[in-house]
Each structure stands twice: as C-alpha cells, then as structure tokens.
Protein backbone atom coordinates (compact mmCIF):
# COMPACT_ATOMS: atom_id res chain seq x y z
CA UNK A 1 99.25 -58.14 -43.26
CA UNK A 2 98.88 -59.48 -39.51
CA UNK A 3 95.50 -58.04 -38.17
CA UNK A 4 93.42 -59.13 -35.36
CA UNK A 5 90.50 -59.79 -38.36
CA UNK A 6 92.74 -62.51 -40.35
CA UNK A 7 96.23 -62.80 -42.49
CA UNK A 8 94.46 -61.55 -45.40
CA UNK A 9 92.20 -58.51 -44.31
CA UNK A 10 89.15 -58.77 -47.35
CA UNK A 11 89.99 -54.55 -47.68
CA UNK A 12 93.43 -55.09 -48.92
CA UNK A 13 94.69 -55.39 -52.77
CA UNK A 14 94.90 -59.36 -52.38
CA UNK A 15 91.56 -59.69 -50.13
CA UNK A 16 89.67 -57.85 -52.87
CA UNK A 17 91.04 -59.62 -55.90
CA UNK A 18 90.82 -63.20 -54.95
CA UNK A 19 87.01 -62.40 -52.92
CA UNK A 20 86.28 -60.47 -56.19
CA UNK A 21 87.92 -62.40 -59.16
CA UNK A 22 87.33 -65.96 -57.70
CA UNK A 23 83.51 -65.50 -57.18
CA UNK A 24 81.70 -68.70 -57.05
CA UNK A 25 80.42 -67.86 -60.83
CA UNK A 26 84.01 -66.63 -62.03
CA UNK A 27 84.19 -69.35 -64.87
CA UNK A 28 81.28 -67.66 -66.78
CA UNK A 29 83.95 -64.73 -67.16
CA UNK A 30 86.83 -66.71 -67.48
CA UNK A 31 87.84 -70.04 -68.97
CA UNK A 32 91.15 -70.70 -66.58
CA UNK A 33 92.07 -69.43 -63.05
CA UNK A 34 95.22 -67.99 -64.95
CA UNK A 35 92.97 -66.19 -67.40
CA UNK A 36 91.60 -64.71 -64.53
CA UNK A 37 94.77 -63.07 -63.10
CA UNK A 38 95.38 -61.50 -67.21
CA UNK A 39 91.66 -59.73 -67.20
CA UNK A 40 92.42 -58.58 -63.44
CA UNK A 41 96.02 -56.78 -65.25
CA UNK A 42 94.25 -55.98 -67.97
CA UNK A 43 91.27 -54.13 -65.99
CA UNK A 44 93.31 -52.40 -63.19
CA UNK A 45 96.23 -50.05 -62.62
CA UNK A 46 99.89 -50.88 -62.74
CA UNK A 47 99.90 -49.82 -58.88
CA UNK A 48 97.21 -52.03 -57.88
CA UNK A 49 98.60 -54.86 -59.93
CA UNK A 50 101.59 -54.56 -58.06
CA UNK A 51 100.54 -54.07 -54.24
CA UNK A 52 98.11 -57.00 -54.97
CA UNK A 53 101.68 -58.79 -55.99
CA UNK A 54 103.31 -57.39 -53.02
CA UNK A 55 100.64 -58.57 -50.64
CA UNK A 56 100.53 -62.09 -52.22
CA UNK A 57 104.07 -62.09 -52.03
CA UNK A 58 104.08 -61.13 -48.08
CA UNK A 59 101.40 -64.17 -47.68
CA UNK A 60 104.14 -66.91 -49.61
CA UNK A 61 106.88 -65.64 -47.48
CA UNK A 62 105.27 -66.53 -44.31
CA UNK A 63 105.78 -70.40 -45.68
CA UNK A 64 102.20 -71.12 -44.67
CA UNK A 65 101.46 -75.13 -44.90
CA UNK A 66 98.45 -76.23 -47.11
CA UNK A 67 96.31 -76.64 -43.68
CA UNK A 68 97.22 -73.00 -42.89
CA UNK A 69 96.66 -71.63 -46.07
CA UNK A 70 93.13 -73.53 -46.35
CA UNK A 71 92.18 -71.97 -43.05
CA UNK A 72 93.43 -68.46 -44.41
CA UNK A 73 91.75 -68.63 -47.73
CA UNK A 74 88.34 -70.59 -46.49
CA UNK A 75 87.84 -69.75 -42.74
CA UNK A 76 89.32 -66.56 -42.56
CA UNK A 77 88.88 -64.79 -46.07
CA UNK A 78 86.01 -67.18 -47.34
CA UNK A 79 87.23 -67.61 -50.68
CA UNK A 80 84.56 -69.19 -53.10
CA UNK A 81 86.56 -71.20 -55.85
CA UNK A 82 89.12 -73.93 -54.40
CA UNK A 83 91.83 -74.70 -57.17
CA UNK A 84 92.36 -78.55 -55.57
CA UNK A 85 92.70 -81.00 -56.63
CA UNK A 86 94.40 -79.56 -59.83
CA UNK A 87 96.35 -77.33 -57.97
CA UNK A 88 97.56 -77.06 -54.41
CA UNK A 89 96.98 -73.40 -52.80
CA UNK A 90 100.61 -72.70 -52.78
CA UNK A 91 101.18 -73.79 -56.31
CA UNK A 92 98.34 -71.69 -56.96
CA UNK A 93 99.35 -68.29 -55.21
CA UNK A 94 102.75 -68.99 -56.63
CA UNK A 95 101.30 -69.27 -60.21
CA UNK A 96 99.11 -66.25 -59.36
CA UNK A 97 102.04 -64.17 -58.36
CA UNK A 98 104.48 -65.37 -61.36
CA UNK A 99 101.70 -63.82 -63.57
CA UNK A 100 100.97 -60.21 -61.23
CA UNK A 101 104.83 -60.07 -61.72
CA UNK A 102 104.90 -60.95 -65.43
CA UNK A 103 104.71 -59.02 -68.23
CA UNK A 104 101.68 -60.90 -69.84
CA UNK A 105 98.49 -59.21 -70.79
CA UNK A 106 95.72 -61.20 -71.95
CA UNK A 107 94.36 -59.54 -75.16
C-alpha cells in the first residue's frame, strides 16, 4: 500500500469502502459504524470483502500511532466520519477488520 499519493490510495478495496461507507451522511443508512461493515458484506463479493480485509490488515501491521493514523485517515484519505471519542482509530480498524474476517452477515 506505500504510494507516493498516501498509505491508503482512495482506488484501493479499503480507500473505497471507508471514503464510500463512512460518508458524512452514512448514519441515515446505518444505525452503528459496525452495521456498516455487515451491509458492506452483505452488498459485495466474497473477494472484495476479503482484499478490503487484506488491505486493512496491511494498514494495522504497520503499528501506525493514533497521530499517524489521524493523518492517514483525515489528511491523506479525507475520511468524513471520525469514530472518537467512542472509539480510537485503531480500535476501530481493528473492530472493522474482526468483522471483514467474521462470518457475520447482517440480515
């Protein structure tokens, strides 16, 4: 994932789902950022569930900090929705990635 445009280039799996599923209106689809990850399963391939859990999985390994992952999700990617101060980022990618990698399905 290391490009001269950012750590998360906004083509890949992972740039596309959290730009596209964490909108700045994304709670008049979904209730809960976790419901959000279930419609994203529900609504897309196996394969594209699982290289958006790959690349998500590539970004946690790199053991960003909170500062570096607020620069990579805000500065560099421009994510709308910020999960804090429920959530830190990395307990939120981590969530987000326990549920890619689960077997749950929202109905």
């Amino acid at each position: 994932m290391n490009n001269p445009h950012g750590v998360i280039p906004f083509e890949s799996s992972l740039g596309q789902f959290l730009c596209g599923y964490y909108h700045q209106d994304w709670q008049l689809d979904d209730r809960t950022w976790d419901a959000v990850v279930l419609r994203f399963k529900r609504q897309n391939p196996p394969e594209l569930v699982r290289e958006t859990a790959g690349d998500l999985e590539r970004l946690l390994a790199q053991e960003f900090d909170e500062s570096r992952l607020d620069t990579v999700l805000f500065k560099e990617l421009r994510l709308d929705w910020d999960p804090r101060p429920g959530l830190s980022l990395h307990a939120w990618l981590s969530g987000i990635l326990q549920l890619l990698r689960s077997g749950a399905h929202a109905a």
